[in-house]
N, C-alpha and C. Protein backbone atom coordinates (compact mmCIF):
# COMPACT_ATOMS: atom_id res chain seq x y z
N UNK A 1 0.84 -1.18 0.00
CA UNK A 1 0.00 0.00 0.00
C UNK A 1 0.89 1.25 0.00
N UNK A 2 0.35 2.11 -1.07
CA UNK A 2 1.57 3.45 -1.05
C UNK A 2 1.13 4.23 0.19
N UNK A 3 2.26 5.24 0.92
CA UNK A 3 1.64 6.51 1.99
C UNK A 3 1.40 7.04 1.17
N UNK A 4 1.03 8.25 1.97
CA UNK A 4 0.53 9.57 1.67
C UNK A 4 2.03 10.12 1.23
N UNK A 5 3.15 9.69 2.07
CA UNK A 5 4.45 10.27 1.50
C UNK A 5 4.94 10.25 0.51
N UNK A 6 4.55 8.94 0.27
CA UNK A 6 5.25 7.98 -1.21
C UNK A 6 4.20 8.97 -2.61
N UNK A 7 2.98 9.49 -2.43
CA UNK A 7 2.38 9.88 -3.42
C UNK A 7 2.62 11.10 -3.86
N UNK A 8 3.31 11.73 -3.27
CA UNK A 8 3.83 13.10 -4.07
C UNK A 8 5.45 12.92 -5.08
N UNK A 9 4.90 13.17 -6.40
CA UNK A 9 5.68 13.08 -7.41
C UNK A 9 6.91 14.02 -7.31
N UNK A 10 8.27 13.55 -6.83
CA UNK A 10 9.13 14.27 -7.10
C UNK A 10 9.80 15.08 -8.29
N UNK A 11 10.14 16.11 -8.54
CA UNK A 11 10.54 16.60 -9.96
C UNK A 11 12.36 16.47 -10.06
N UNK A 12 12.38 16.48 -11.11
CA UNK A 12 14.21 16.19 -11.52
C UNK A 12 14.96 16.55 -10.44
N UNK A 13 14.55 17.77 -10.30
CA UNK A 13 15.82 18.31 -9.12
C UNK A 13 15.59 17.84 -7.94
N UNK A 14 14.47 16.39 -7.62
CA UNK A 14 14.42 16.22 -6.00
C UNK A 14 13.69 16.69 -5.69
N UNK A 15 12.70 17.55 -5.62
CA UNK A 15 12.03 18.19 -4.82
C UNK A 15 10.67 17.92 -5.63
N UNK A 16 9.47 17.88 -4.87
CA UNK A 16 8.19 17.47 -5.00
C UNK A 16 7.48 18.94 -5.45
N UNK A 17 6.77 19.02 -6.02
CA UNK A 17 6.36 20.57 -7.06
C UNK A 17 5.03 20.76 -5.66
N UNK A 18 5.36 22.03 -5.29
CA UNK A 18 4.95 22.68 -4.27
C UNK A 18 3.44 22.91 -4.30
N UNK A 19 2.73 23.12 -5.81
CA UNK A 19 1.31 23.21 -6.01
C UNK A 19 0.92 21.77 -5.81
N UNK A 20 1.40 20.92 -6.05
CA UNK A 20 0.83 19.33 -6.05
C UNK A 20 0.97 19.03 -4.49
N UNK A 21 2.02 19.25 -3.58
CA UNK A 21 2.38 19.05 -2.30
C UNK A 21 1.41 19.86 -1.52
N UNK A 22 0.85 20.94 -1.95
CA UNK A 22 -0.09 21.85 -1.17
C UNK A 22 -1.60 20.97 -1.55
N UNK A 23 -1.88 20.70 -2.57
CA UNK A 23 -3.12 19.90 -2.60
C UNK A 23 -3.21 18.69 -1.92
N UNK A 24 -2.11 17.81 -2.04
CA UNK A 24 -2.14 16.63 -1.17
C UNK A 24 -2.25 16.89 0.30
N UNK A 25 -1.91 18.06 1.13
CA UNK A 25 -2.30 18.54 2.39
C UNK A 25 -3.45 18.94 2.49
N UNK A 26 -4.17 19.94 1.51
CA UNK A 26 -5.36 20.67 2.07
C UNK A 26 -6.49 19.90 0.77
N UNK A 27 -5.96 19.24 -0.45
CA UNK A 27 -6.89 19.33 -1.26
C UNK A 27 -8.11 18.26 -1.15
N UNK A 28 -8.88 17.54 -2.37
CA UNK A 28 -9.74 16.76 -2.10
C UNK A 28 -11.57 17.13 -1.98
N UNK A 29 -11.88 16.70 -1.87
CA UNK A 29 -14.01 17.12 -1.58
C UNK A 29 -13.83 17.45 -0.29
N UNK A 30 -12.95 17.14 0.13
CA UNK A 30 -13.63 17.50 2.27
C UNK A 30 -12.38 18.26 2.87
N UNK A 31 -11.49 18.38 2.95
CA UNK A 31 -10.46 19.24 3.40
C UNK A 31 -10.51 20.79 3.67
N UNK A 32 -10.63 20.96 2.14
CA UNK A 32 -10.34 22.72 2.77
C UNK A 32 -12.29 23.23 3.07
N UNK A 33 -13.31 22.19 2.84
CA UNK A 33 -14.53 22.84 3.46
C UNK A 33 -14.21 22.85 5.19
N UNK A 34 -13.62 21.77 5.12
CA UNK A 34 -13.82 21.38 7.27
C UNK A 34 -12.38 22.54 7.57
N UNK A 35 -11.71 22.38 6.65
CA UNK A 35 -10.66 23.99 7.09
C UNK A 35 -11.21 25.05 7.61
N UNK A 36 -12.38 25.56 6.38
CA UNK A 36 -12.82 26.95 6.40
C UNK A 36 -13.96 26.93 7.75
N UNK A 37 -14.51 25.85 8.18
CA UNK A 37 -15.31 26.15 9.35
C UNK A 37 -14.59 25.50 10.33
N UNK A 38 -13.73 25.90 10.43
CA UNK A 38 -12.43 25.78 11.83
C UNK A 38 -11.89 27.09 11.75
N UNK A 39 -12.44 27.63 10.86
CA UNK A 39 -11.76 29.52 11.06
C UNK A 39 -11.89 30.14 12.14
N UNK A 40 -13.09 29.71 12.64
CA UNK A 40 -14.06 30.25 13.44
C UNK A 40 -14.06 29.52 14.85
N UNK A 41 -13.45 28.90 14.90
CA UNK A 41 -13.25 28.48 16.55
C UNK A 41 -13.73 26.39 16.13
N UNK A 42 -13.07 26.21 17.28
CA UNK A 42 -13.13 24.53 17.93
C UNK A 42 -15.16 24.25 16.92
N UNK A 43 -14.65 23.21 16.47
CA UNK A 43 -15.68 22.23 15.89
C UNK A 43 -15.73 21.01 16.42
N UNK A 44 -17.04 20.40 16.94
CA UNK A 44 -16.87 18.99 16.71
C UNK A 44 -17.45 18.19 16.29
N UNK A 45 -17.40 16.87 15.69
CA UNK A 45 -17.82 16.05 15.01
C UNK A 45 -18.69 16.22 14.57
N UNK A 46 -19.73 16.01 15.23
CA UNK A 46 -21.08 16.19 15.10
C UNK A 46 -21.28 17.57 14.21
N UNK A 47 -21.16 18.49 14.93
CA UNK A 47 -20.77 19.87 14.03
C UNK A 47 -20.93 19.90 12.94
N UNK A 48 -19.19 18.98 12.62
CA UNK A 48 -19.43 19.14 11.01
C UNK A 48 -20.41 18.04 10.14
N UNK A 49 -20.60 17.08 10.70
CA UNK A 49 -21.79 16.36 10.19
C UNK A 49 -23.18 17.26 9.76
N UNK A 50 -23.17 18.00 10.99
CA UNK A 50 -24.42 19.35 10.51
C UNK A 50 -24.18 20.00 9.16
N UNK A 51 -22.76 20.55 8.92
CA UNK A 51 -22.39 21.37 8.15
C UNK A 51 -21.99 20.78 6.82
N UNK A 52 -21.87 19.73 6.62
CA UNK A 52 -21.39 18.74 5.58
C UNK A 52 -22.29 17.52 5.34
N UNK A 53 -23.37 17.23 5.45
CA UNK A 53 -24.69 16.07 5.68
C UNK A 53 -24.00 15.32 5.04
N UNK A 54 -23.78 15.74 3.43
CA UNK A 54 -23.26 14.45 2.60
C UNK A 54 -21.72 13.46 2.64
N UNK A 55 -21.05 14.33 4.09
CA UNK A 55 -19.85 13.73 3.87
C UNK A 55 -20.56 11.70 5.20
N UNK A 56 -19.75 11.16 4.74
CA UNK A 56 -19.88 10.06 5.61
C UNK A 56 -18.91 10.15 6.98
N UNK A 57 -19.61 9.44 7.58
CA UNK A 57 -19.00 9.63 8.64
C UNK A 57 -17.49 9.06 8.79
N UNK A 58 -17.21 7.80 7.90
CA UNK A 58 -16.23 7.12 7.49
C UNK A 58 -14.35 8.58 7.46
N UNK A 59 -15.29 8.75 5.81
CA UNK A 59 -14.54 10.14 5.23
C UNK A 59 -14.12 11.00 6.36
N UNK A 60 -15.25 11.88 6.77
CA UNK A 60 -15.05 12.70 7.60
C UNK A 60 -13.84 12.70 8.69
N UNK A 61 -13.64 10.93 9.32
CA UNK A 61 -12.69 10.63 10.08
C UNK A 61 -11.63 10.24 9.24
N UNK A 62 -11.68 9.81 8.00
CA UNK A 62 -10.11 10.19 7.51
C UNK A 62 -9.56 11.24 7.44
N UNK A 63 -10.24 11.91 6.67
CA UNK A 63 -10.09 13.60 6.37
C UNK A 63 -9.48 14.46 7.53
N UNK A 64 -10.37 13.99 8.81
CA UNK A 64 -9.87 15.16 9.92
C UNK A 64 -8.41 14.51 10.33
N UNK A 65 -8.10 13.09 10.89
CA UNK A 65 -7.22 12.40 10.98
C UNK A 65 -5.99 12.98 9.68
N UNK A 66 -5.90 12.61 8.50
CA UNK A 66 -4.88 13.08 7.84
C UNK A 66 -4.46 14.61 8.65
N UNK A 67 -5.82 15.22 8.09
CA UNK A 67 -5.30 16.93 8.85
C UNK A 67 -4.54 16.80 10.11
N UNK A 68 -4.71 15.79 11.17
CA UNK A 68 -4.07 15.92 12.19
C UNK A 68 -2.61 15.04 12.04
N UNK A 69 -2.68 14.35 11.26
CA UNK A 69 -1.19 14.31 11.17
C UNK A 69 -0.44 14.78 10.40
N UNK A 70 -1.09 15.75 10.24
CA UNK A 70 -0.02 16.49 8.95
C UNK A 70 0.37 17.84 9.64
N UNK A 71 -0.33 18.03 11.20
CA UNK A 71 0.02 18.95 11.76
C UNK A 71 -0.85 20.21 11.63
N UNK A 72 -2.00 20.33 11.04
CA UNK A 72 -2.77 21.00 10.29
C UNK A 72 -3.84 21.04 11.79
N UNK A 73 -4.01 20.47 11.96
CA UNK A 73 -5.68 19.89 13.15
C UNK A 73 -5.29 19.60 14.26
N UNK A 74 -5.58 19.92 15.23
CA UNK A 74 -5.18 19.60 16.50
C UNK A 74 -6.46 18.72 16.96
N UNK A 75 -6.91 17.90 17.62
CA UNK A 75 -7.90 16.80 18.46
C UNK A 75 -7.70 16.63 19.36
N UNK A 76 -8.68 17.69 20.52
CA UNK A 76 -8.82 18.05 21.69
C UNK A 76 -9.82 16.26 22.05
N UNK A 77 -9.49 15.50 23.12
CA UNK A 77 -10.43 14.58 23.47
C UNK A 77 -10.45 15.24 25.37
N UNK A 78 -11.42 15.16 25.23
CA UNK A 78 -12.05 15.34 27.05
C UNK A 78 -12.78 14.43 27.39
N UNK A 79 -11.72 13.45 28.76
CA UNK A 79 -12.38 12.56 29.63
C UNK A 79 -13.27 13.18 30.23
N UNK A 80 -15.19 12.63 29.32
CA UNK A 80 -15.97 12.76 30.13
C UNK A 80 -16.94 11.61 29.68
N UNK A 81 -18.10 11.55 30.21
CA UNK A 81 -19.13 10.54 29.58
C UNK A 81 -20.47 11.42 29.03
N UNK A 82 -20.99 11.49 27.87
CA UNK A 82 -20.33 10.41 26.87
C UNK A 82 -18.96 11.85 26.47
N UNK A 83 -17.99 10.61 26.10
CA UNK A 83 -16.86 12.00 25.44
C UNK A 83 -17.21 12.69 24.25
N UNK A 84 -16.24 13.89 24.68
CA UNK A 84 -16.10 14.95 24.02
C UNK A 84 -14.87 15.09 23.08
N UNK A 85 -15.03 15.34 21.89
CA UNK A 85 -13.85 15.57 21.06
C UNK A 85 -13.82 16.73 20.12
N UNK A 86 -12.75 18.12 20.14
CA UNK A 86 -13.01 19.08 19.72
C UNK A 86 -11.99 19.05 18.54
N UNK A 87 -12.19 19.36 17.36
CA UNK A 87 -11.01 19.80 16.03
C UNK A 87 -10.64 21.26 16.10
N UNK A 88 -9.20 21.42 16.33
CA UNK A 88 -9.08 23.21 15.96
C UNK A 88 -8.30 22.95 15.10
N UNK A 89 -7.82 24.87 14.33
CA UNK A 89 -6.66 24.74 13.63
C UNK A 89 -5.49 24.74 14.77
N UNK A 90 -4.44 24.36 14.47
CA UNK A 90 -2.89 24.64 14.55
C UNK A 90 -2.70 25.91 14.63
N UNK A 91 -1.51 26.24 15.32
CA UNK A 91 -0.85 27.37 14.47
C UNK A 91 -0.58 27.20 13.11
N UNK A 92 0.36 27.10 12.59
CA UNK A 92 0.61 26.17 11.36
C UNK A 92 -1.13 26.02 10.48
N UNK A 93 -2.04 25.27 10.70
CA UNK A 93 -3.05 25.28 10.46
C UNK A 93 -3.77 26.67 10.21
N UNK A 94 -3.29 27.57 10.76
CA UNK A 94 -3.65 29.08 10.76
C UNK A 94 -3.03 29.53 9.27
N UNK A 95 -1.74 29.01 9.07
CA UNK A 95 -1.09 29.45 8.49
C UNK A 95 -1.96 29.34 6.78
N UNK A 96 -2.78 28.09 6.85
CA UNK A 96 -3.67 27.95 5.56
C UNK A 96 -5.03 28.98 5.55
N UNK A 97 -5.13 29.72 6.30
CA UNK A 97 -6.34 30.78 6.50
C UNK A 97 -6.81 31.69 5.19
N UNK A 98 -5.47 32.05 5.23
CA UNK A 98 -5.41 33.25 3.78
C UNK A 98 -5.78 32.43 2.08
N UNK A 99 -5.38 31.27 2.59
CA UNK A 99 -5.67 30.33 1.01
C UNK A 99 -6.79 30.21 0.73
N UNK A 100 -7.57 29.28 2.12
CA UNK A 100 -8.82 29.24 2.33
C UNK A 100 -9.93 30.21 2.28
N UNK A 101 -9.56 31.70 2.49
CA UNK A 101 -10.53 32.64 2.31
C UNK A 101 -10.35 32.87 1.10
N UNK A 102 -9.32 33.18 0.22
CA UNK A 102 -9.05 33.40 -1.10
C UNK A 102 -9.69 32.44 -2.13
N UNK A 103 -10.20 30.91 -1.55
CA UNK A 103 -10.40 30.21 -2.34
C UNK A 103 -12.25 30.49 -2.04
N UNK A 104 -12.87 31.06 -1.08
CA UNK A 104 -14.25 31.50 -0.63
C UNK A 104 -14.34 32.40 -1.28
N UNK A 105 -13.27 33.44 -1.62
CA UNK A 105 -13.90 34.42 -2.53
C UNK A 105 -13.53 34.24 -3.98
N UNK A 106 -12.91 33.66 -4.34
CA UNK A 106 -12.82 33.18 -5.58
C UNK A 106 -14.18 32.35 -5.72
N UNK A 107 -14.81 31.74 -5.37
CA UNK A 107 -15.68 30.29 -5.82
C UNK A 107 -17.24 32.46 -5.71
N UNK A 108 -17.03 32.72 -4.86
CA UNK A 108 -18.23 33.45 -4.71
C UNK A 108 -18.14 34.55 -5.59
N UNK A 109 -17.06 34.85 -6.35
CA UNK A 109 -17.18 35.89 -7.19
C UNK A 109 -17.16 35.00 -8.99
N UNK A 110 -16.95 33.69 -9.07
CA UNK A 110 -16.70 33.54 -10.02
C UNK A 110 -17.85 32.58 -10.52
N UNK A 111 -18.88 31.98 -9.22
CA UNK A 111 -19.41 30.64 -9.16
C UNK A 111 -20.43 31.11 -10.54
N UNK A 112 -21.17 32.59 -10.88
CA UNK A 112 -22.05 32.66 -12.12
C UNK A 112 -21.26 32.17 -13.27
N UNK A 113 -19.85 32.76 -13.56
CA UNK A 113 -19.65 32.10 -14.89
C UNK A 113 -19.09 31.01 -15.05
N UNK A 114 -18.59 30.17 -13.52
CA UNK A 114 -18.63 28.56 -14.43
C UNK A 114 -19.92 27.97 -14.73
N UNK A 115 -21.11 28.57 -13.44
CA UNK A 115 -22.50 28.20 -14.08
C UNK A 115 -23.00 28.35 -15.71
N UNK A 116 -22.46 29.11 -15.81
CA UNK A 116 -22.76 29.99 -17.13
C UNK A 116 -22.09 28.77 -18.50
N UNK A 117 -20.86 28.84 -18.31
CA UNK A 117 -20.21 28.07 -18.84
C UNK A 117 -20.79 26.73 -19.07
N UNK A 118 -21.08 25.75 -17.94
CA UNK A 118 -21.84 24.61 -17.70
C UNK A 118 -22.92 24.43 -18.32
N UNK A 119 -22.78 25.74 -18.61
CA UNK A 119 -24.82 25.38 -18.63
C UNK A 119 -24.75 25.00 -20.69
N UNK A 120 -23.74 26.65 -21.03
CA UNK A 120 -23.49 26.32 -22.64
C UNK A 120 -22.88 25.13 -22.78
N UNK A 121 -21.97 24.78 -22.51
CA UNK A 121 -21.68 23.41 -22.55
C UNK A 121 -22.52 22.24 -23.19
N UNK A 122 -23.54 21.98 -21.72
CA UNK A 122 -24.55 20.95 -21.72
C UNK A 122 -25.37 21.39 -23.14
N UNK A 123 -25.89 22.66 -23.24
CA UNK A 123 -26.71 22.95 -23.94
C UNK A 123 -26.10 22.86 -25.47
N UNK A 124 -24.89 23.31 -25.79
CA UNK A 124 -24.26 22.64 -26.82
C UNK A 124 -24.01 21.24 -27.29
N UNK A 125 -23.97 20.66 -26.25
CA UNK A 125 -23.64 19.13 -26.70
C UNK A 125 -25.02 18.42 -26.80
N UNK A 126 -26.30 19.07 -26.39
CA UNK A 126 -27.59 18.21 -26.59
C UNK A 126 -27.85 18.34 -27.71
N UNK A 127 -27.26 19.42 -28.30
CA UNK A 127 -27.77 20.09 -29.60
C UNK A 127 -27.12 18.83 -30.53
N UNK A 128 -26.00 18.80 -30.33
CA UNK A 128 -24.45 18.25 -31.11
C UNK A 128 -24.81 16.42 -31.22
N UNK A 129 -25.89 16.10 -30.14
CA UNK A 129 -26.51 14.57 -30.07
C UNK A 129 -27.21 13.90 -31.13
């Protein structure tokens, strides 16, 4: 079974290309959403189950798990009954803040014309059938 280490493609000179190494940390369907609502203070589980319905619960615990070993997520557990388990960012984890908002306002200023796009698309190729 390959790691997570083994999957980043090194380039000639040794070194792993920094846009591909940044996606394998934050990228994916569930990563940088459970990022961006950790902006805002301690989440937990349940939480994001509210905030994400369609992720599984499976996912969800890989997803946060990678983040925490990648140093990204911290996982507060409190001995109590029933327990408590909180996700924050990192410092470090902080450090992805500025990406993450940049990538919120990118999707919110741009989301009409890939709609737009999508839509000619589809509507071209029914034609083209």
């Amino acid at each position: 079974m390959t790691t997570r280490a083994e999957k980043i493609r090194e380039l000639p000179s040794g070194e792993a290309c920094p846009v591909e190494f940044t996606f394998e940390v934050i990228g994916g369907k569930w990563k940088g959403i459970l990022l961006y609502h950790m902006i805002n203070g301690k989440k937990r589980f349940n939480e994001f189950r509210k905030q994400c319905p369609s992720i599984t619960q499976r996912m969800l615990t890989l997803q946060l798990r990678e983040l925490e070993e990648d140093g990204i997520v911290h996982r507060e557990i409190y001995k109590q009954i029933p327990p408590k388990v909180e996700y924050s960012l990192t410092p470090f984890g902080e450090t992805l803040v500025p990406i993450i908002l940049s990538m919120k306002h990118w999707g919110e200023q741009h989301r009409p014309q890939v709609y737009e796009n999508r839509k000619e698309r589809e509507s071209s190729s029914s034609l083209n059938s």
